[in-house]
Protein backbone atom coordinates (compact mmCIF):
# COMPACT_ATOMS: atom_id res chain seq x y z
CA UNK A 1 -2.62 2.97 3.19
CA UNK A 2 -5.61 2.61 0.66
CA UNK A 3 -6.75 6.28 1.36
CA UNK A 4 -2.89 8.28 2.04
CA UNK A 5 0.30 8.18 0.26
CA UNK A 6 2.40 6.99 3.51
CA UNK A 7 5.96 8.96 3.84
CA UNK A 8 9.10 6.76 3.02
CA UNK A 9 10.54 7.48 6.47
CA UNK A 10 6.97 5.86 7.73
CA UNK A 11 7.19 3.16 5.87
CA UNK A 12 11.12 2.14 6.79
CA UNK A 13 9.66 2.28 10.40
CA UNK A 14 7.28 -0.08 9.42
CA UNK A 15 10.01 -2.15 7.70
CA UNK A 16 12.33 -2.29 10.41
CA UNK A 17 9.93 -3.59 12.83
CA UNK A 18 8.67 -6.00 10.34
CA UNK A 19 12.16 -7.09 9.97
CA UNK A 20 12.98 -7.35 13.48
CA UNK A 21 9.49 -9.37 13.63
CA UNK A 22 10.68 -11.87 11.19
CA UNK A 23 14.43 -12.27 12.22
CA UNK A 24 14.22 -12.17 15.86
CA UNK A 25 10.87 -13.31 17.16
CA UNK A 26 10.02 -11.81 19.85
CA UNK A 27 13.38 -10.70 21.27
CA UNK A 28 13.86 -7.53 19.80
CA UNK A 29 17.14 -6.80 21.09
CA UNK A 30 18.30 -10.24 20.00
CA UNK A 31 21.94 -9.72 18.08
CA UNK A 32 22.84 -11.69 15.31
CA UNK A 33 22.53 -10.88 11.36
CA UNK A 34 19.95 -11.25 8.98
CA UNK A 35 19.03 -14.54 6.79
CA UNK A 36 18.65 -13.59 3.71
CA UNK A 37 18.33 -9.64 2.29
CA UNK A 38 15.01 -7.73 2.53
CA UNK A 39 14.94 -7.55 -1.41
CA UNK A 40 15.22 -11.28 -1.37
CA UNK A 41 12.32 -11.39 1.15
CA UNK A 42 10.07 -8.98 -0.40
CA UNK A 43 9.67 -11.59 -3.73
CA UNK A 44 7.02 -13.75 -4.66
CA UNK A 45 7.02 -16.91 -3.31
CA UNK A 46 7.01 -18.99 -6.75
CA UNK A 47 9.71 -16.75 -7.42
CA UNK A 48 11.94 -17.93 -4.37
CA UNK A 49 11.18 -15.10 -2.23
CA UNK A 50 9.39 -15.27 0.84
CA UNK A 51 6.03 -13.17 -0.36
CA UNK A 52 5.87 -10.47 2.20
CA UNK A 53 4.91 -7.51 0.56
CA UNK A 54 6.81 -4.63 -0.48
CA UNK A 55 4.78 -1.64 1.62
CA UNK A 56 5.65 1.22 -1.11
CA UNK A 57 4.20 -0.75 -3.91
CA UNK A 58 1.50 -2.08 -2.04
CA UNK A 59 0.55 1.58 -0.83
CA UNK A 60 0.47 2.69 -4.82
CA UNK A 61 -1.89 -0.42 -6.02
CA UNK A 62 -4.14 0.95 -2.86
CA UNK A 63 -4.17 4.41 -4.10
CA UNK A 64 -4.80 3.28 -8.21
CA UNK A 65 -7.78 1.77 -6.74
CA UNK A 66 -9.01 4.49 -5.51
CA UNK A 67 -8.34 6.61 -8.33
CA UNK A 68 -9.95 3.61 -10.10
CA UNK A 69 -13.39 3.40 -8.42
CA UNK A 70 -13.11 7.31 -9.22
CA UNK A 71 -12.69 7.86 -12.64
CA UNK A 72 -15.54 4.60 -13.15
CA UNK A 73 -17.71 6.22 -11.12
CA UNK A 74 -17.92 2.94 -8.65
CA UNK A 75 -21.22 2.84 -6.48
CA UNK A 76 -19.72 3.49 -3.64
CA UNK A 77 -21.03 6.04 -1.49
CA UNK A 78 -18.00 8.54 -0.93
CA UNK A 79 -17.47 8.50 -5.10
CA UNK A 80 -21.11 9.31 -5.46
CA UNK A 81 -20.50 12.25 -2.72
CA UNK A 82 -17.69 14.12 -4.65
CA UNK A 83 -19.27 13.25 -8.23
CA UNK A 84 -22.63 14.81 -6.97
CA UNK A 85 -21.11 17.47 -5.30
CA UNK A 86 -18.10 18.65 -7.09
CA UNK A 87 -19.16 17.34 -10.92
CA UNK A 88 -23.10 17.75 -11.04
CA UNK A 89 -24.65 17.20 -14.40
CA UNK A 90 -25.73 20.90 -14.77
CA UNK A 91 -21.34 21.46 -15.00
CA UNK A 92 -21.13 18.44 -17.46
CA UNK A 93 -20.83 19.35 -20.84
CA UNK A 94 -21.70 16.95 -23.50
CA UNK A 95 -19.69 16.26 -26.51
């Protein structure tokens, strides 16, 4: 997630067996219905939710970061690799 843009149908996957996770325990072909609705679940806890995180905005904060470290030229060693090899000084031009 903090490196690739998951696919919606991934992350339903993901959300399905998370819900099955929380609702049924370990059964997973346990019948009944759901508590309480996955939007309800999916909220912060001080705001009555249950605090589990929503996957597509957690996947976008992930991928900001990223950009993040990018654009502020982070020392980290693979943003040092593309700045030095893609952007070397001898291409910068100075305003």
């Amino acid at each position: 997630m903090c490196t690739l843009s998951l696919p919606k149908t991934v992350i339903e996957i993901i959300d399905k067996f998370r819900k099955n996770c929380l609702w049924r325990g370990c059964d997973i072909n346990a019948k009944g219905y759901n508590l309480a609705a996955w939007e309800m679940v999916t909220v912060r806890k001080d705001k009555g939710g249950l605090g589990i995180k929503d996957l597509y905005l957690q996947n976008d904060a992930l991928l900001l970061k990223h950009l993040h470290k990018f654009y502020n030229k982070a020392d980290v060693p693979w943003v040092q690799l593309i700045w030095n090899t893609y952007y070397p000084p001898a291409l910068m031009v100075d305003n």
